[in-house]
Protein backbone atom coordinates (compact mmCIF):
# COMPACT_ATOMS: atom_id res chain seq x y z
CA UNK A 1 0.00 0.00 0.00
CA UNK A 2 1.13 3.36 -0.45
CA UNK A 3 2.39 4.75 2.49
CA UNK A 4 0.94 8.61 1.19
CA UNK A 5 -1.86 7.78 0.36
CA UNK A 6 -5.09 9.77 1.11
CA UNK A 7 -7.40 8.82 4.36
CA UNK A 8 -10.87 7.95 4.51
CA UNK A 9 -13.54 8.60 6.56
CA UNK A 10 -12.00 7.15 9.93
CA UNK A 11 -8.99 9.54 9.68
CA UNK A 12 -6.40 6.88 10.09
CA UNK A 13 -3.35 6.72 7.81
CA UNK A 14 -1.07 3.93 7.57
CA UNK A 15 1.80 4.89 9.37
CA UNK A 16 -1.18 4.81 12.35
CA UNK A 17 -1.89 1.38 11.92
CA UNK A 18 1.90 0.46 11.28
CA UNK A 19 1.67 2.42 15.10
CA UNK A 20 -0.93 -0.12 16.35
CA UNK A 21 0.67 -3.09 14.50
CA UNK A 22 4.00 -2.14 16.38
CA UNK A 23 2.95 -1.14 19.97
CA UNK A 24 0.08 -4.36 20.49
CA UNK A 25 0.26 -7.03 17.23
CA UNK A 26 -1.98 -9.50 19.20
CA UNK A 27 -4.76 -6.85 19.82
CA UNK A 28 -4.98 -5.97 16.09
CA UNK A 29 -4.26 -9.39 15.17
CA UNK A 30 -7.25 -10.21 17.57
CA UNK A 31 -9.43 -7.75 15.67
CA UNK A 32 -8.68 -9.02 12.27
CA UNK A 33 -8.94 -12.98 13.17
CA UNK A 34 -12.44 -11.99 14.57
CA UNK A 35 -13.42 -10.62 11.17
CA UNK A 36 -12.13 -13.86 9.71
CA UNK A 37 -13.69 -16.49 12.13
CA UNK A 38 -17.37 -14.66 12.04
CA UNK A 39 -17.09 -13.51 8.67
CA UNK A 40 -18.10 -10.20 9.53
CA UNK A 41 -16.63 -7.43 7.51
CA UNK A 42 -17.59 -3.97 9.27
CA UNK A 43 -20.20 -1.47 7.28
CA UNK A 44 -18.38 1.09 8.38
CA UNK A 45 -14.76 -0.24 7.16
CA UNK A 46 -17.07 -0.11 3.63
CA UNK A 47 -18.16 3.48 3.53
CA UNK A 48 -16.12 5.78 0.69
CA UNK A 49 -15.84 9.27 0.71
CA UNK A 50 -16.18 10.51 -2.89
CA UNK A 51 -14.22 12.90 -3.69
CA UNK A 52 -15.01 14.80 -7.00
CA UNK A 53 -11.74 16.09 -9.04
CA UNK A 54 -11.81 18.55 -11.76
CA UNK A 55 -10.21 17.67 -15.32
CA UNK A 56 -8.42 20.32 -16.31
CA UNK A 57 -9.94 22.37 -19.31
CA UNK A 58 -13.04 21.45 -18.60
CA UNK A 59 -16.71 23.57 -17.95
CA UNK A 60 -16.69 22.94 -14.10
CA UNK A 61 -20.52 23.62 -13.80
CA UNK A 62 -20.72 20.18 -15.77
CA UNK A 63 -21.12 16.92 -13.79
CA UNK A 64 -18.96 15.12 -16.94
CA UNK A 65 -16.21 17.67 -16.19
CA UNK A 66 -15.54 15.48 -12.99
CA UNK A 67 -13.43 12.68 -12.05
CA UNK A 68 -14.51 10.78 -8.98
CA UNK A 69 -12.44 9.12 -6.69
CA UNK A 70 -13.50 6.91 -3.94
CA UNK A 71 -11.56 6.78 -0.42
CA UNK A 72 -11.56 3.52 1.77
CA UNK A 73 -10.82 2.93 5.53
CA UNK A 74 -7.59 1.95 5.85
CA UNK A 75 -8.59 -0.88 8.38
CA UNK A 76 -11.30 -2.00 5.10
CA UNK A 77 -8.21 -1.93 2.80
CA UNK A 78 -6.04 -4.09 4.89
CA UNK A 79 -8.89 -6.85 5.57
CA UNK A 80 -9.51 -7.01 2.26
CA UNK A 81 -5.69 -7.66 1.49
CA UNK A 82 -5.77 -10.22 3.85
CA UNK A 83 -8.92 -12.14 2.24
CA UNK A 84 -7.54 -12.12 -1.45
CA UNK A 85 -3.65 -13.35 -0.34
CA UNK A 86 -5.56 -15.73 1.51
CA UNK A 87 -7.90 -16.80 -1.39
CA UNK A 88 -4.83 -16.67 -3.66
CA UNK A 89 -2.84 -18.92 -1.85
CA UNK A 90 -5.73 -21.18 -1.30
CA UNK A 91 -6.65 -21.54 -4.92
CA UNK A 92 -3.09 -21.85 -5.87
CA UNK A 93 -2.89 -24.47 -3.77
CA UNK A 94 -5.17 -26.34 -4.90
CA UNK A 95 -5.04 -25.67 -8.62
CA UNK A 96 -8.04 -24.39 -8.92
């Protein structure tokens, strides 16, 4: 992930949860096995914020004139990291 990149609606940035991660790995490890085990995958760590960005040379009082970007939790990003290496390495496993 990129260690710039913009926040979402919880405010957190990477180098918080590298933080977390670093100070307590079994209470965040907790958090994310819980997800796992119950297969429970927050609303909230679901919720963009759109954010519209203007193309340049274009009428801005158009709605086309817009590029819109969509910003995730960071905790959402990482959970869903872990499910797809996980997936991978399952399917890859087992040729399918």
């Amino acid at each position: 992930m990129k260690k710039k990149g913009a926040i979402g609606l919880d405010d957190w940035t990477l180098e918080m949860v590298t933080e977390i991660f670093n100070a307590d790995k079994e209470w965040y490890q907790s958090i994310l096995n819980f997800c796992l085990h119950h297969s429970v995958f927050p609303k909230r760590w679901k919720i963009p914020m759109v954010l519209l960005i203007p193309k340049e040379g274009k009428d801005l009082s158009q709605f086309k004139s817009f590029r819109p970007m969509c910003l995730l939790p960071i905790l959402g990003k990482l959970l869903d990291k872990l499910i797809t290496n996980r997936l991978a390495t399952y399917l890859e496993e087992n040729c399918l």
